[in-house]
N, C-alpha and C. Protein backbone atom coordinates (compact mmCIF):
# COMPACT_ATOMS: atom_id res chain seq x y z
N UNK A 1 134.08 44.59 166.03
CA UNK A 1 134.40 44.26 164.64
C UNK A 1 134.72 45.55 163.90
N UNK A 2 136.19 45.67 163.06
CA UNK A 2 136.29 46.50 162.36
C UNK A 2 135.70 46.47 160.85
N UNK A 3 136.22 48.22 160.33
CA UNK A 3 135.78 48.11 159.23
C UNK A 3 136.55 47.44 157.99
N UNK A 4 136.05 46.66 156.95
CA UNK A 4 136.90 45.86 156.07
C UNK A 4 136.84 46.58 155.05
N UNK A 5 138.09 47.09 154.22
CA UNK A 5 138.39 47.88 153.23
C UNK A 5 137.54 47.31 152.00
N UNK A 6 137.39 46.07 152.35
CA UNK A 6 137.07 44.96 150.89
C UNK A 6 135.89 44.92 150.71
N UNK A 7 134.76 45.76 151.73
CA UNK A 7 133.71 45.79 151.21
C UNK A 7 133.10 46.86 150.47
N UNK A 8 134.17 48.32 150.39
CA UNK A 8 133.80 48.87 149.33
C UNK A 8 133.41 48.48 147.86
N UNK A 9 133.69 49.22 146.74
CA UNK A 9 133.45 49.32 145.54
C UNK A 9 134.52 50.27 145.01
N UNK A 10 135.40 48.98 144.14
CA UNK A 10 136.59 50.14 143.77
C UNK A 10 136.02 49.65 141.97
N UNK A 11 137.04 50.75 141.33
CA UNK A 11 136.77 50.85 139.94
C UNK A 11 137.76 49.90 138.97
N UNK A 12 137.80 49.50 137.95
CA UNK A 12 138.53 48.13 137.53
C UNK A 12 140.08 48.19 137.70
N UNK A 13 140.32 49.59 138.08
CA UNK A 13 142.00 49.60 138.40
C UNK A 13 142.46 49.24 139.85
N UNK A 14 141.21 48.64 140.40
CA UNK A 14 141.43 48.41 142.33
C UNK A 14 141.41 49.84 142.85
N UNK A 15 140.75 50.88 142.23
CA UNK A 15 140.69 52.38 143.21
C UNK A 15 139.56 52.98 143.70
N UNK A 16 139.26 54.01 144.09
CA UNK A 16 138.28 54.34 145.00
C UNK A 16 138.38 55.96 145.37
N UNK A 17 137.85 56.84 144.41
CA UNK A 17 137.60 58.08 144.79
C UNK A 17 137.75 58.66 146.17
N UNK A 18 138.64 59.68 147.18
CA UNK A 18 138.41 59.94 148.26
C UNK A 18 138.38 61.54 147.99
N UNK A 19 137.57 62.40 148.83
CA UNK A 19 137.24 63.32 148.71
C UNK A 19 137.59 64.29 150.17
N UNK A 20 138.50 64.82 150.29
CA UNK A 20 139.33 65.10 151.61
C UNK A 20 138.70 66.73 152.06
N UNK A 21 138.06 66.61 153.18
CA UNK A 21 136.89 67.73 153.29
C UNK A 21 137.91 68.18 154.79
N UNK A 22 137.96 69.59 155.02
CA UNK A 22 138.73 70.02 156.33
C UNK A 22 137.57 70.36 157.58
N UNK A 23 138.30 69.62 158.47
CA UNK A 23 137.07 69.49 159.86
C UNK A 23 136.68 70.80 160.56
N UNK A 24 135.41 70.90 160.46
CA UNK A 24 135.02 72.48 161.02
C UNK A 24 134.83 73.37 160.27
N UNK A 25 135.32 73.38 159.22
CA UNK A 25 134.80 74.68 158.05
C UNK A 25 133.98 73.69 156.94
N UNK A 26 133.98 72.19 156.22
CA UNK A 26 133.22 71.62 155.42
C UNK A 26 134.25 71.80 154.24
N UNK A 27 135.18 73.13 154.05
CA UNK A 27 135.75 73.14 153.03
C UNK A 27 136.33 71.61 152.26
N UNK A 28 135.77 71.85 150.94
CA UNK A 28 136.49 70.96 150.03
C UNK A 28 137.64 70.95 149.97
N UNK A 29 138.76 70.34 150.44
CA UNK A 29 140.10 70.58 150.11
C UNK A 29 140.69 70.11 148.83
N UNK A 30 140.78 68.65 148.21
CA UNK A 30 141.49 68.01 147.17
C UNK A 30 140.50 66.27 147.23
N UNK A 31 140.87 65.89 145.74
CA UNK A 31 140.13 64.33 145.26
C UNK A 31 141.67 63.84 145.24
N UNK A 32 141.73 62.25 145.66
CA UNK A 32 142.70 61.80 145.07
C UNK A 32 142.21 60.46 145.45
N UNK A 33 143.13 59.65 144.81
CA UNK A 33 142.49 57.54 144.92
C UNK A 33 143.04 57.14 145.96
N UNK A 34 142.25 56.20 146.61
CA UNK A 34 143.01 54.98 147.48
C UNK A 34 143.11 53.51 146.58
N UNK A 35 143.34 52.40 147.34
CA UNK A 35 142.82 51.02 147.04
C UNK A 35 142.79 51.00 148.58
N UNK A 36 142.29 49.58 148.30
CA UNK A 36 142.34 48.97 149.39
C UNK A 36 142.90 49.08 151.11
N UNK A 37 144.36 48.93 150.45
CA UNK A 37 145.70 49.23 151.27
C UNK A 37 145.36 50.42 151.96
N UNK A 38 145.49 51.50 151.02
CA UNK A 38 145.56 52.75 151.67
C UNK A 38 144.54 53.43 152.70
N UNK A 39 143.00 52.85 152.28
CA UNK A 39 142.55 52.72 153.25
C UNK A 39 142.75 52.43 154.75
N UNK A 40 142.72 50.93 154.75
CA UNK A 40 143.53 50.67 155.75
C UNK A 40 144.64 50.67 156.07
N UNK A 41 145.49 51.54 155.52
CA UNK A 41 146.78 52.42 156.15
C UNK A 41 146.14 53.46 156.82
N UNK A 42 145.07 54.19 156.07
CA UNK A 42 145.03 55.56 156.56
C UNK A 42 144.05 55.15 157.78
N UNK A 43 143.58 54.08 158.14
CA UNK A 43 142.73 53.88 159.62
C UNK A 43 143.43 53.71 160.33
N UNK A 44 144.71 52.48 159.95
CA UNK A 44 145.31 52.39 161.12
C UNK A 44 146.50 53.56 161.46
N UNK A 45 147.13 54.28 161.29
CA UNK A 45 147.87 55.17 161.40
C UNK A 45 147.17 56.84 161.58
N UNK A 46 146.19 57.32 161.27
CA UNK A 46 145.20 58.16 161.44
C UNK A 46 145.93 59.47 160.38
N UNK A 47 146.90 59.21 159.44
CA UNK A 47 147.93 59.31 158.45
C UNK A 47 147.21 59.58 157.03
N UNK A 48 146.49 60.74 156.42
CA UNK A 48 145.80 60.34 154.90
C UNK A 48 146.98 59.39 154.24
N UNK A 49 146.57 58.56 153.53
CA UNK A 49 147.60 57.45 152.82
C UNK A 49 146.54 57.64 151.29
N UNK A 50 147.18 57.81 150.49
CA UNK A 50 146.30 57.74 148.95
C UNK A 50 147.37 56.73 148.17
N UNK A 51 146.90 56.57 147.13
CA UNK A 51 147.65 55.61 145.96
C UNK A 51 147.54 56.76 144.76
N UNK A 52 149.09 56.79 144.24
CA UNK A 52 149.43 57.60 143.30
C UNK A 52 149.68 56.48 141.77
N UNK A 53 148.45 57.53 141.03
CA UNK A 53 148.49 56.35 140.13
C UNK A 53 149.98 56.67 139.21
N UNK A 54 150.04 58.06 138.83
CA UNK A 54 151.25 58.46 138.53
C UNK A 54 152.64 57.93 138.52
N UNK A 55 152.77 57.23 140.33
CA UNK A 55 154.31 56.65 140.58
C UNK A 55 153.83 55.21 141.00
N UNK A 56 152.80 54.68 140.72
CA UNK A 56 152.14 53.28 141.41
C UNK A 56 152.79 53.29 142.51
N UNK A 57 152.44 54.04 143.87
CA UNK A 57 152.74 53.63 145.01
C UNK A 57 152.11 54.57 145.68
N UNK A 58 152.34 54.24 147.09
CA UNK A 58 151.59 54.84 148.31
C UNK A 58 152.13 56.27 148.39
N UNK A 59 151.16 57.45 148.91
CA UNK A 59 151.58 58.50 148.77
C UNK A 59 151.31 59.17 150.36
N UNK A 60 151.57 59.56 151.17
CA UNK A 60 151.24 59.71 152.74
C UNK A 60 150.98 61.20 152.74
N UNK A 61 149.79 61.90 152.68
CA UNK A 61 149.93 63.51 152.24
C UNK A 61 150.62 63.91 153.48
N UNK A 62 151.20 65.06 152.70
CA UNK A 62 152.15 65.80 153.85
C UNK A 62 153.86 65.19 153.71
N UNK A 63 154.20 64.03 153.52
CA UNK A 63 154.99 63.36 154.10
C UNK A 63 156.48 63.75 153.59
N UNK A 64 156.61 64.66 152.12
CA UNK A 64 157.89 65.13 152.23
C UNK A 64 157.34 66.89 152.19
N UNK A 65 155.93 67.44 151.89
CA UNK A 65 155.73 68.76 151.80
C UNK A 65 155.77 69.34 153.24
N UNK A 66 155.51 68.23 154.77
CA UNK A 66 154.86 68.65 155.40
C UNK A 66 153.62 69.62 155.39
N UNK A 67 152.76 69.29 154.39
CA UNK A 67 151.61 69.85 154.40
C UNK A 67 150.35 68.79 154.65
N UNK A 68 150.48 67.85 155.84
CA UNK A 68 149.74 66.76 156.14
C UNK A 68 148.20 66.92 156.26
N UNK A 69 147.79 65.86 156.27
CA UNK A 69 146.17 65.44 156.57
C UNK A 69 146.09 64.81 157.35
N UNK A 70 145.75 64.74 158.94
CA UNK A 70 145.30 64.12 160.17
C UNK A 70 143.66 63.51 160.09
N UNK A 71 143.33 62.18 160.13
CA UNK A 71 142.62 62.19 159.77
C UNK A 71 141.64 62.39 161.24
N UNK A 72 140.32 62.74 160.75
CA UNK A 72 139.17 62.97 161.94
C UNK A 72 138.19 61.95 161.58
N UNK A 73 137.27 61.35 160.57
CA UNK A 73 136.42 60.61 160.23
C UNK A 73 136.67 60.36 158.78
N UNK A 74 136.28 58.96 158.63
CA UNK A 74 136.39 58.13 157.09
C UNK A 74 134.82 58.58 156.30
N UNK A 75 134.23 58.43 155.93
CA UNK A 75 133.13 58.31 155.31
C UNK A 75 132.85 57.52 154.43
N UNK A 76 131.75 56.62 154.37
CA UNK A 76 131.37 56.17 153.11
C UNK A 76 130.08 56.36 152.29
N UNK A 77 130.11 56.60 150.51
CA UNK A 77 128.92 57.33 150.61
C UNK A 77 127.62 56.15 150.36
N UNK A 78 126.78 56.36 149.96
CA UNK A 78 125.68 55.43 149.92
C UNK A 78 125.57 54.40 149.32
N UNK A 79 126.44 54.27 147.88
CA UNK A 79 126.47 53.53 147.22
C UNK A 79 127.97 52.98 147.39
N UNK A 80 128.68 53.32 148.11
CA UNK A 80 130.04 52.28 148.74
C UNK A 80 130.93 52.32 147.77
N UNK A 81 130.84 53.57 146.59
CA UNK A 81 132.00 53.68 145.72
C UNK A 81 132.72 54.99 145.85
N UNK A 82 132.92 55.56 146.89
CA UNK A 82 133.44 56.95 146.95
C UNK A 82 133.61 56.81 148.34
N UNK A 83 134.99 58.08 148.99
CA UNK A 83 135.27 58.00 149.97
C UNK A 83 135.03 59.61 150.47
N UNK A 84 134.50 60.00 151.46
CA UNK A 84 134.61 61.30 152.38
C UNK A 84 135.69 61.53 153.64
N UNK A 85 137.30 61.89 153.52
CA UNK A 85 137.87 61.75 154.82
C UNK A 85 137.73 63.19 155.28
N UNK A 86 137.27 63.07 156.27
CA UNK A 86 137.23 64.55 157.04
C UNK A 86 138.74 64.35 157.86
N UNK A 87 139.23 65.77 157.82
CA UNK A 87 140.96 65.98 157.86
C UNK A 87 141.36 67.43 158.56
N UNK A 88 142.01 67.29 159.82
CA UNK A 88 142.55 68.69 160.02
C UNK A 88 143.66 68.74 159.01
N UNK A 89 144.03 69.87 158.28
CA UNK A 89 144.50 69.91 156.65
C UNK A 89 145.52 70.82 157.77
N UNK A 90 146.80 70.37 157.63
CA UNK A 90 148.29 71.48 157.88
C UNK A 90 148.93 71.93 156.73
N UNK A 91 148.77 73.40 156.82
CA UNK A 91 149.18 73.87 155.49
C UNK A 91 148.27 73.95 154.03
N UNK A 92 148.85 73.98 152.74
CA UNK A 92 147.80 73.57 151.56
C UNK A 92 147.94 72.37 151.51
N UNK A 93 146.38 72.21 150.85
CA UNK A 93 146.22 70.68 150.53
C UNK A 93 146.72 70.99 149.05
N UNK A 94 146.94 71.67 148.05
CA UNK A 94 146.98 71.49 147.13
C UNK A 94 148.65 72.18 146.52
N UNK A 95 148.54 70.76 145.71
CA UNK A 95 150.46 71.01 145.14
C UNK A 95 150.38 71.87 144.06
N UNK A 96 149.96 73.23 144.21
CA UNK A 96 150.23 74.53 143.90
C UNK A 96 150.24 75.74 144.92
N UNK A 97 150.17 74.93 146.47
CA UNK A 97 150.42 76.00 147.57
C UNK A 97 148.86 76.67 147.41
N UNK A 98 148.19 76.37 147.33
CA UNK A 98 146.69 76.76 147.68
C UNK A 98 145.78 75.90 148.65
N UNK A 99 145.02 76.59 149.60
CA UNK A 99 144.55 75.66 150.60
C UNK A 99 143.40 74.36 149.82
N UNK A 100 143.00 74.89 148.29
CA UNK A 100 142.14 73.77 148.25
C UNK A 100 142.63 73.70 147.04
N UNK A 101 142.38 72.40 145.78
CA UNK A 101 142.35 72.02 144.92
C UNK A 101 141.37 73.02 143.49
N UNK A 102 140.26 72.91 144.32
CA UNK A 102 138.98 73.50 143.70
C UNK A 102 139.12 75.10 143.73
N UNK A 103 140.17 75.54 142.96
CA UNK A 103 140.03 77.28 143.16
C UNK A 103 139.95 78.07 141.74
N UNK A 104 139.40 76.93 141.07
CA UNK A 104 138.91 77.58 140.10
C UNK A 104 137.88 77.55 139.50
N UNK A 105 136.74 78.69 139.09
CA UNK A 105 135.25 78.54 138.57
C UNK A 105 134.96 78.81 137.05
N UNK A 106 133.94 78.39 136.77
CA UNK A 106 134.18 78.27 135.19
C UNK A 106 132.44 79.06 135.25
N UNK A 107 131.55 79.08 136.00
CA UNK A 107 130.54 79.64 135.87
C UNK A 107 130.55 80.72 135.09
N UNK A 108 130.27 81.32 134.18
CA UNK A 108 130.03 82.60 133.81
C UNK A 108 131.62 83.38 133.55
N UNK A 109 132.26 82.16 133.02
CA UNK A 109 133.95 82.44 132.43
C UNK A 109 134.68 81.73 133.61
N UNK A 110 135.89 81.20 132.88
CA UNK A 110 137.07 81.14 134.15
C UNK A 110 137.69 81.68 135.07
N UNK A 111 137.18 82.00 136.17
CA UNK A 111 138.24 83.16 136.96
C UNK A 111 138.87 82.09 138.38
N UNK A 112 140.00 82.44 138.35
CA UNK A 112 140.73 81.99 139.74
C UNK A 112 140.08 82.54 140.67
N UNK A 113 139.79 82.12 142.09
CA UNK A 113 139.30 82.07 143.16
C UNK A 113 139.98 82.56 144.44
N UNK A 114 141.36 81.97 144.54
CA UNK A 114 142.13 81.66 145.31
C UNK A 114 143.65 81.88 144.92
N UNK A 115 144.44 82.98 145.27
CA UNK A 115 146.08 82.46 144.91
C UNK A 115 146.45 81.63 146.13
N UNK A 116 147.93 81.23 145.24
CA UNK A 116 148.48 80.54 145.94
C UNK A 116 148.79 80.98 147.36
N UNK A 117 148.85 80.22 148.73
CA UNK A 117 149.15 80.92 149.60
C UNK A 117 150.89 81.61 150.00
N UNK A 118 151.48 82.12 150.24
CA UNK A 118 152.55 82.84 150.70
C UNK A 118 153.38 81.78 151.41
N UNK A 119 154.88 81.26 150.72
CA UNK A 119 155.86 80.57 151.28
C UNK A 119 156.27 81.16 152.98
């Protein structure tokens, strides 16, 4: 028996937090939504698939940047409203050419973390 997308917990827009972590280092890479669908797009195809709320439609990371997400494991967290995909990450995950989303700290002032990586 597989897993059924429908027994998560999505939020009143049909979405669902996923949190895209790179396999072997833990690094945080990037947050972005699924529904339903994309879920089970991204199981059956092994393909990250997110939902862009931006263009209301399916978004396949990588798929015109070639900067893809292969997926390795789904996760769900305890309370069944958030997603963990562990991902060999090709290239940046993040659409400013940086390997992660999260490269900036606000602790004790704002400072960048991370430049962008090199075309």
């Amino acid at each position: 028996m597989g897993f059924d997308p429908a027994t998560l917990i999505y939020n009143d827009a049909g979405l669902i937090p996923c949190i895209a972590q790179a396999d072997g280092t833990g690094e945080v890479l990037m947050m972005a939504w699924m529904n339903a669908d994309a879920v089970g797009q991204t199981l059956a195809t092994g393909r990250v698939t997110y939902w862009s709320r931006s263009r209301n439609t399916f978004w396949i990371k990588g798929e015109s940047s070639g900067h893809t997400q292969e997926l390795v494991d789904l996760r769900v967290d305890c309370d069944r409203d958030c997603l963990l995909a562990v991902v060999r990450q090709v290239g940046p995950a993040c659409h400013t050419n940086r390997r992660s989303c999260f490269y900036t700290s606000v602790v004790g002032g704002e400072v960048e973390l991370m430049a962008p990586l090199a075309e």
